[in-house]
N, C-alpha and C. Protein backbone atom coordinates (compact mmCIF):
# COMPACT_ATOMS: atom_id res chain seq x y z
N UNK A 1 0.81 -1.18 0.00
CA UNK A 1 0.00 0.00 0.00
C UNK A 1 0.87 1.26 0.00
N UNK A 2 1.80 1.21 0.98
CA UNK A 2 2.57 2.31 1.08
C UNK A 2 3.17 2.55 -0.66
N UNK A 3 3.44 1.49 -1.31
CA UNK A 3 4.59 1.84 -2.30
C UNK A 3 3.62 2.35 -3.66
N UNK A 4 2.05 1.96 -3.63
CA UNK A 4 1.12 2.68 -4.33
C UNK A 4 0.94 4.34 -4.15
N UNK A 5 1.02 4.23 -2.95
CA UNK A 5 0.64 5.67 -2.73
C UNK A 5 2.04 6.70 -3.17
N UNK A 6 3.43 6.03 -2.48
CA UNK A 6 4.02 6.93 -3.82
C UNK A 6 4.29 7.04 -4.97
N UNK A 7 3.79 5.92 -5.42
CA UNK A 7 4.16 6.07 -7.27
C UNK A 7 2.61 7.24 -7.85
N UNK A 8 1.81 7.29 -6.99
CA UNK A 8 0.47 8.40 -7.45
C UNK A 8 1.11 9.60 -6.67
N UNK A 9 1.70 9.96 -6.06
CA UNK A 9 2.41 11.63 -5.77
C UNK A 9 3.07 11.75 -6.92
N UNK A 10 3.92 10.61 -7.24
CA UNK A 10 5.58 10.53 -8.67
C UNK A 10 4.23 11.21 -10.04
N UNK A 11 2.94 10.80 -10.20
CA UNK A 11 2.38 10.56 -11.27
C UNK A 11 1.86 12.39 -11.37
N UNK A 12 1.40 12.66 -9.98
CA UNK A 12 0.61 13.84 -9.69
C UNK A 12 1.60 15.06 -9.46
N UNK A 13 2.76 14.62 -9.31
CA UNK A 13 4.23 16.17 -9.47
C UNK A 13 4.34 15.68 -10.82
N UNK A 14 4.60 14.86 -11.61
CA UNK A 14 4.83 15.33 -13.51
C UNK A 14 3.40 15.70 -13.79
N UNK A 15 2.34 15.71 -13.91
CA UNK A 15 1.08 15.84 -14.33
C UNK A 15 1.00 17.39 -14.12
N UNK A 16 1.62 17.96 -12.74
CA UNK A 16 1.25 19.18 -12.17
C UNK A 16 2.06 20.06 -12.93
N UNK A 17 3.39 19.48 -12.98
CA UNK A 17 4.62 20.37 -13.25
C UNK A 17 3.99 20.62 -15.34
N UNK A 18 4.02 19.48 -15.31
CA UNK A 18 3.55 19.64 -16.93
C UNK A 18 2.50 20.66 -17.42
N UNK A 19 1.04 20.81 -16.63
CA UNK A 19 0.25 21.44 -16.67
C UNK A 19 0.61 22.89 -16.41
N UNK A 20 1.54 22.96 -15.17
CA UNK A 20 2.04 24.73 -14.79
C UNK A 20 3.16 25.34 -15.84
N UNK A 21 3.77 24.31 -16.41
CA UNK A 21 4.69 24.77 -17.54
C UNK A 21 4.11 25.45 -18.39
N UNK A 22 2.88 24.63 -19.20
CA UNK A 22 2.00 25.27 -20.38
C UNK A 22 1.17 26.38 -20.01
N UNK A 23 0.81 26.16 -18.74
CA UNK A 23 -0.91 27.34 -18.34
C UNK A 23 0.16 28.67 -18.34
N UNK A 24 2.05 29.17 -17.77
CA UNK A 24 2.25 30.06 -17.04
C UNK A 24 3.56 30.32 -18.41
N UNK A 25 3.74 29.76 -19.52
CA UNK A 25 4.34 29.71 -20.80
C UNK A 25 4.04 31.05 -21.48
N UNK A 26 4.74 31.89 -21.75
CA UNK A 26 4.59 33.14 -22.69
C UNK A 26 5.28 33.21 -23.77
N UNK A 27 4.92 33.80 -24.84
CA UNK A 27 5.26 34.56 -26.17
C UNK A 27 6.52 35.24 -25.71
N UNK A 28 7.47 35.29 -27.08
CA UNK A 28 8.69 35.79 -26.93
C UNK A 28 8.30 37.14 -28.30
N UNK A 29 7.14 37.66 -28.49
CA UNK A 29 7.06 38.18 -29.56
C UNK A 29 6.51 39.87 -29.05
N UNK A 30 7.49 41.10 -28.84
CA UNK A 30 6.38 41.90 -28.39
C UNK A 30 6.60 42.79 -29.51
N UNK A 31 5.45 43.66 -29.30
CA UNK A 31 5.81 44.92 -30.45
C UNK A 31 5.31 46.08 -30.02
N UNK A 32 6.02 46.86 -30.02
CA UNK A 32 5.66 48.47 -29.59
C UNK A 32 5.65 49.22 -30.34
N UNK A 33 4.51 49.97 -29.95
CA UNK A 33 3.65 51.09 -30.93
C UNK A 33 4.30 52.28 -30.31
N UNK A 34 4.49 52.79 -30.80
CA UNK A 34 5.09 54.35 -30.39
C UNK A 34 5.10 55.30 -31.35
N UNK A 35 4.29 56.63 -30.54
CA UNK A 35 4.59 57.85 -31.23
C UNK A 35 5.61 58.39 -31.73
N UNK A 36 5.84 58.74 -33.01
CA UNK A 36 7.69 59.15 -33.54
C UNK A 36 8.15 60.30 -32.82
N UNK A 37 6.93 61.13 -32.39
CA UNK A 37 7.57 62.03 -31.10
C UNK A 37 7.90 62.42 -30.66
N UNK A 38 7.60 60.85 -29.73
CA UNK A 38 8.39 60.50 -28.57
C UNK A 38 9.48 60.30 -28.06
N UNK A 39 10.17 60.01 -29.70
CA UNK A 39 11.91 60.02 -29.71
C UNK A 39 12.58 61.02 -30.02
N UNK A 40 11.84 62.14 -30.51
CA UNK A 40 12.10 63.51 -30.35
C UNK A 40 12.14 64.30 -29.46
N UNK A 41 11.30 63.86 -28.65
CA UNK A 41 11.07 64.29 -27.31
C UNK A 41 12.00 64.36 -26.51
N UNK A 42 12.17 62.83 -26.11
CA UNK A 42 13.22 62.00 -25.46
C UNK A 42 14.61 62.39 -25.59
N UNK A 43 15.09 62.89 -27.22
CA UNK A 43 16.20 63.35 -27.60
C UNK A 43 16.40 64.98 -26.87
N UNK A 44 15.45 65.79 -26.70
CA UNK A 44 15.26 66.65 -26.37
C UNK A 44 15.99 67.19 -24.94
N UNK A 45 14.98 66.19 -23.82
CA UNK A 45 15.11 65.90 -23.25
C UNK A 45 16.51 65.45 -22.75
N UNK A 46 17.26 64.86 -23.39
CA UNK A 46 18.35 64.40 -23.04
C UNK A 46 19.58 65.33 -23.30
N UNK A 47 18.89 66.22 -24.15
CA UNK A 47 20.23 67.63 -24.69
C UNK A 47 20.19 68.09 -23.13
N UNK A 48 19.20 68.82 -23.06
CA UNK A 48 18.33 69.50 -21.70
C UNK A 48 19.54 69.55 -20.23
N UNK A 49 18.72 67.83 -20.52
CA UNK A 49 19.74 67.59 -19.08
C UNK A 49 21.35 67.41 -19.16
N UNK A 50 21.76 67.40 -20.02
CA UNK A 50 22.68 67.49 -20.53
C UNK A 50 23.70 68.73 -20.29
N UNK A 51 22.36 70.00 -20.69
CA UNK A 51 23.63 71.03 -21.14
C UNK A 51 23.23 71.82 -19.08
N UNK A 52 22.11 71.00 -18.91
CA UNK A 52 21.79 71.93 -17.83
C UNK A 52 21.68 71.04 -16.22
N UNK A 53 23.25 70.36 -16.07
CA UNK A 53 23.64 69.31 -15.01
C UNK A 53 24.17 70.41 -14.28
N UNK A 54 23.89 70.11 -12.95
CA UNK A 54 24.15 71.42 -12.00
C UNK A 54 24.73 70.89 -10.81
N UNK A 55 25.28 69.30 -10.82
CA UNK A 55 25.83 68.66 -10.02
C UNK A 55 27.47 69.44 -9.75
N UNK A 56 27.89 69.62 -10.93
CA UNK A 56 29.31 70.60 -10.68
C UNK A 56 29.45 71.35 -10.77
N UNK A 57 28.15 72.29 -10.72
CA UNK A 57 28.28 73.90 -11.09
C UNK A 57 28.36 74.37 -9.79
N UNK A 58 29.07 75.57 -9.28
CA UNK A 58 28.65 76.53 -8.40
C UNK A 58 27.88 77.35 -8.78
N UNK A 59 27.03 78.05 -7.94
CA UNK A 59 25.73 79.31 -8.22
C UNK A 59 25.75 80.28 -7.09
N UNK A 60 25.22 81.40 -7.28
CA UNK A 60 25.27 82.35 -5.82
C UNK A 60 23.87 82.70 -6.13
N UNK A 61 23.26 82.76 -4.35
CA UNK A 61 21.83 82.78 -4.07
C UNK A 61 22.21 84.22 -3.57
N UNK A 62 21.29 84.83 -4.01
CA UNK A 62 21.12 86.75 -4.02
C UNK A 62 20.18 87.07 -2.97
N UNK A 63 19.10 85.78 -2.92
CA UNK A 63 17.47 86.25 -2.06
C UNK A 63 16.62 84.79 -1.67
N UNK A 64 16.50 85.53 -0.92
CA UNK A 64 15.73 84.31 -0.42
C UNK A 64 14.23 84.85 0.27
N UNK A 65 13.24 84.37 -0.29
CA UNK A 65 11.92 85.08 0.85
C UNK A 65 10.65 84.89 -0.04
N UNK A 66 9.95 85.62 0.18
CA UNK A 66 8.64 85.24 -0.18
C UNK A 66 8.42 85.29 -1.83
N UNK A 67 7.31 85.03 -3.14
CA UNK A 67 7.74 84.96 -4.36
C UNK A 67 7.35 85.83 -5.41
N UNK A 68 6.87 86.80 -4.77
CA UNK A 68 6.73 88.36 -5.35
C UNK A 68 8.32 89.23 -5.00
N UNK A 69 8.58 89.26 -3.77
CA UNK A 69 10.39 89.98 -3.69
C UNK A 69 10.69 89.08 -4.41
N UNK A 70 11.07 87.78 -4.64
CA UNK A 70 11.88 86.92 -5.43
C UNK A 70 11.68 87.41 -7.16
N UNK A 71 10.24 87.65 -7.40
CA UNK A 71 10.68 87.78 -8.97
C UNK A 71 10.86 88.83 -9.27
N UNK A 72 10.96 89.95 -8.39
CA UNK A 72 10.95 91.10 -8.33
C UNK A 72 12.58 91.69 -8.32
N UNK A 73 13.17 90.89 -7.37
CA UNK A 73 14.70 90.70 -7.50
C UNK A 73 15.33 90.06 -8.68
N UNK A 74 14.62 89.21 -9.05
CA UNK A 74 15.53 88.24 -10.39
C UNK A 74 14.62 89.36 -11.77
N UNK A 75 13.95 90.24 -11.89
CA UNK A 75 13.73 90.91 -12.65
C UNK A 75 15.17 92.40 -12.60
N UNK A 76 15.38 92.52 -11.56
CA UNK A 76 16.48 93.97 -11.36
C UNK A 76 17.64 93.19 -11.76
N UNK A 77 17.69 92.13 -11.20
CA UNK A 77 18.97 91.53 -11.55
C UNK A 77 19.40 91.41 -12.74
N UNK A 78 18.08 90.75 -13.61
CA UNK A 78 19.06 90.58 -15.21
C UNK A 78 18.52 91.94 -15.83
N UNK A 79 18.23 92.95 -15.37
CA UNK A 79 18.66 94.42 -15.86
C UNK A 79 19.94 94.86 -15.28
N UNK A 80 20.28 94.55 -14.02
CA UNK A 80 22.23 94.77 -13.60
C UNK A 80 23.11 94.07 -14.61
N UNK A 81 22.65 92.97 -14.29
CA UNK A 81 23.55 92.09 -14.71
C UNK A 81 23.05 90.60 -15.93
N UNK A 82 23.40 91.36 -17.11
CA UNK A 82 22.06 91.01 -18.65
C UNK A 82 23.06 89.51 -19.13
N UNK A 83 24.37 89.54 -18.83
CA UNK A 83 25.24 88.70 -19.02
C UNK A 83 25.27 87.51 -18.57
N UNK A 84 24.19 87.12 -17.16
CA UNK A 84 24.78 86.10 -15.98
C UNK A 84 23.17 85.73 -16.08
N UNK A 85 22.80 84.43 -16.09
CA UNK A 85 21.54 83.76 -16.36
C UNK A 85 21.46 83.86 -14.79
N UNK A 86 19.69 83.73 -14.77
CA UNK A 86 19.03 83.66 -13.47
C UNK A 86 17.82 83.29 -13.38
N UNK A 87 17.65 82.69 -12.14
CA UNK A 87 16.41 82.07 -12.04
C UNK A 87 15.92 82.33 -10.59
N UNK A 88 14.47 81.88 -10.12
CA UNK A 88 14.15 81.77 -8.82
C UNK A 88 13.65 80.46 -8.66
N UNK A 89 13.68 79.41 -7.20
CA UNK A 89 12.93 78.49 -7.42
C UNK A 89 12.20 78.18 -5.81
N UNK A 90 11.35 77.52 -5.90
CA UNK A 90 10.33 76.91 -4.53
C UNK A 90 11.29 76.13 -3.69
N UNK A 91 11.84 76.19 -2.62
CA UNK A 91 12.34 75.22 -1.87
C UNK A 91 11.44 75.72 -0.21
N UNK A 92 10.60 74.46 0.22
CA UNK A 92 10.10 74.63 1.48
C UNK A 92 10.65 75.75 2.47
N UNK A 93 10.27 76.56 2.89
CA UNK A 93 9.24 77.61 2.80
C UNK A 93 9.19 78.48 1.61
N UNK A 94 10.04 79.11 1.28
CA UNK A 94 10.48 80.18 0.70
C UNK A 94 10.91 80.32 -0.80
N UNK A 95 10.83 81.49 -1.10
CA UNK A 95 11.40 81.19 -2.85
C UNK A 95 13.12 81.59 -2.61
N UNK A 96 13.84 81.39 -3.64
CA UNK A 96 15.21 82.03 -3.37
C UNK A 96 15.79 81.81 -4.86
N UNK A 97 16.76 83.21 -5.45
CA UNK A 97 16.91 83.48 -6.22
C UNK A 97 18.60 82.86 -6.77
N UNK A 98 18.71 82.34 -7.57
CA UNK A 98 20.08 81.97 -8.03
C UNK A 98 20.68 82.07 -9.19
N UNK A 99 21.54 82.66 -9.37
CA UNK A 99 22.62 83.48 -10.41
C UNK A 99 23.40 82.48 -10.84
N UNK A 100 24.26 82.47 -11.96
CA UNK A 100 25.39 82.11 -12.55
C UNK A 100 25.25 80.36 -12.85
N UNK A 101 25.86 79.91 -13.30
CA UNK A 101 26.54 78.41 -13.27
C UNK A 101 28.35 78.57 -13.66
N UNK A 102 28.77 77.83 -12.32
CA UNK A 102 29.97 78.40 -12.64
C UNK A 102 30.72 76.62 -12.61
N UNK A 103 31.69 76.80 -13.43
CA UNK A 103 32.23 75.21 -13.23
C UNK A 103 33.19 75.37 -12.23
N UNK A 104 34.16 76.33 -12.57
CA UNK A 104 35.51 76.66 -11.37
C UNK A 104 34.49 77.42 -10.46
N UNK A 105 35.57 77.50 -9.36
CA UNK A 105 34.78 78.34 -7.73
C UNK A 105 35.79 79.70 -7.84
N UNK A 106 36.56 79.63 -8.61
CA UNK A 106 37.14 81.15 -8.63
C UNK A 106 36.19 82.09 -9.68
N UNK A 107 35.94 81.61 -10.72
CA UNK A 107 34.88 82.42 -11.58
C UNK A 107 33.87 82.90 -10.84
N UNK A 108 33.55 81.85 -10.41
CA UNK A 108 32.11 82.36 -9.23
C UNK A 108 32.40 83.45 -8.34
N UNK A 109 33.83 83.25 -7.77
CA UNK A 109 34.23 84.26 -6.65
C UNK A 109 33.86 85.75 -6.40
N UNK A 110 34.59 85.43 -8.59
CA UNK A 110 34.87 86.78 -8.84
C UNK A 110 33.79 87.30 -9.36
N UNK A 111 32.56 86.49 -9.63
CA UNK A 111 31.32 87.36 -10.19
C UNK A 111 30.39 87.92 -8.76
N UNK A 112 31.19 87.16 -7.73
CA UNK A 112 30.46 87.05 -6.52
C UNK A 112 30.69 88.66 -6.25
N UNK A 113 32.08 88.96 -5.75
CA UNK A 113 32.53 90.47 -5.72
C UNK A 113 31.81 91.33 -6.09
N UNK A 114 31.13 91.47 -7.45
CA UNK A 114 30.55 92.27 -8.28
C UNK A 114 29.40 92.33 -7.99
N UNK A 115 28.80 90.96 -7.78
CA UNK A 115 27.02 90.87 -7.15
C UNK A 115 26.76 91.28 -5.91
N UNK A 116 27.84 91.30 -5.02
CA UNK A 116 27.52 91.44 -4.23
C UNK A 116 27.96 93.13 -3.62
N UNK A 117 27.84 93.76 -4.55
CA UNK A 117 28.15 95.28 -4.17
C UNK A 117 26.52 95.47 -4.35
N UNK A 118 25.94 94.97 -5.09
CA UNK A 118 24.52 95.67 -5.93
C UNK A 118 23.32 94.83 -4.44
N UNK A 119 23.62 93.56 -3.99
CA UNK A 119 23.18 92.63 -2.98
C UNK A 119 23.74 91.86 -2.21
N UNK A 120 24.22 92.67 -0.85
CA UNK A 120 25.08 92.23 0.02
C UNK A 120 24.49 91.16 0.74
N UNK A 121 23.52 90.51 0.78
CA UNK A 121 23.23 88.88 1.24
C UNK A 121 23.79 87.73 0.47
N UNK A 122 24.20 88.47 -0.94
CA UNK A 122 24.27 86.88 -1.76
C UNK A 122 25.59 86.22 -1.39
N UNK A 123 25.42 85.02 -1.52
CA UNK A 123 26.58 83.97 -1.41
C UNK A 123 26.39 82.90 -2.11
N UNK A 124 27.85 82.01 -2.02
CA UNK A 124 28.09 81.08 -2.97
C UNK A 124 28.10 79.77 -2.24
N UNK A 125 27.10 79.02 -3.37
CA UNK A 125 26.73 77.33 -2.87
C UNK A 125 27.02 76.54 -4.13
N UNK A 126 26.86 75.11 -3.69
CA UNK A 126 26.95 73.95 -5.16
C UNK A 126 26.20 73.50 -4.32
N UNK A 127 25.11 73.54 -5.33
CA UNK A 127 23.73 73.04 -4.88
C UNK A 127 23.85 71.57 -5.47
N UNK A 128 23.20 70.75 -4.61
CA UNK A 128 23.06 69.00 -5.16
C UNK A 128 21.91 68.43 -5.42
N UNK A 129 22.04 67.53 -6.33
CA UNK A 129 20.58 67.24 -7.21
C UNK A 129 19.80 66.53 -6.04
């Protein structure tokens, strides 16, 4: 009796295994539809981040505070200074304004000098992604 009962487990693990092979078996065939675009896009996208990686840049923050002074400051600013890109952005609480991309920290230094006759708060950070 005993030696019946395992040759019907031996019969019921190939029967099982056989059955889960076929039911859980997939296609090796896919095909993707895609908008042409999208790889325009994507290319885009990838200049972008590309030309605008800020992992090694230094920048000097001019202002920091609420987001009317903020655009109000980054508006005087690129009338001072029409040469040196600028932006403002949202960081919890407050808005705060940031100048330049500099690769060396002496370039920055020295634009720092200059900015900071016109806005004696600003200083120099390397901000991280």
């Amino acid at each position: 009796m005993r030696k019946l009962t395992s040759i019907n487990y031996f019969y019921i693990a190939i029967i099982s295994l056989f059955i889960t092979s076929k039911s859980f078996s997939q296609d090796d065939k896919t095909t993707v539809i895609q908008d042409p675009r999208f790889s325009k896009l994507l290319k885009e996208k990838q200049l972008l981040n590309a030309s605008n990686d800020s992992e090694d840049n230094y920048t000097i923050q001019i202002f920091y505070g609420d987001k009317e002074a903020a655009k109000k400051t980054l508006v005087n600013f690129k009338k001072d200074f029409k040469d040196i890109d600028a932006t403002y952005l949202y960081t919890n609480p407050t808005y705060k304004v940031w100048v330049g991309k500099y690769k060396l920290r002496i370039n920055a230094e020295k634009d720092l000098v200059e900015i900071k006759k016109k806005y004696p708060m600003a200083f120099l950070i390397k901000p991280n992604r």
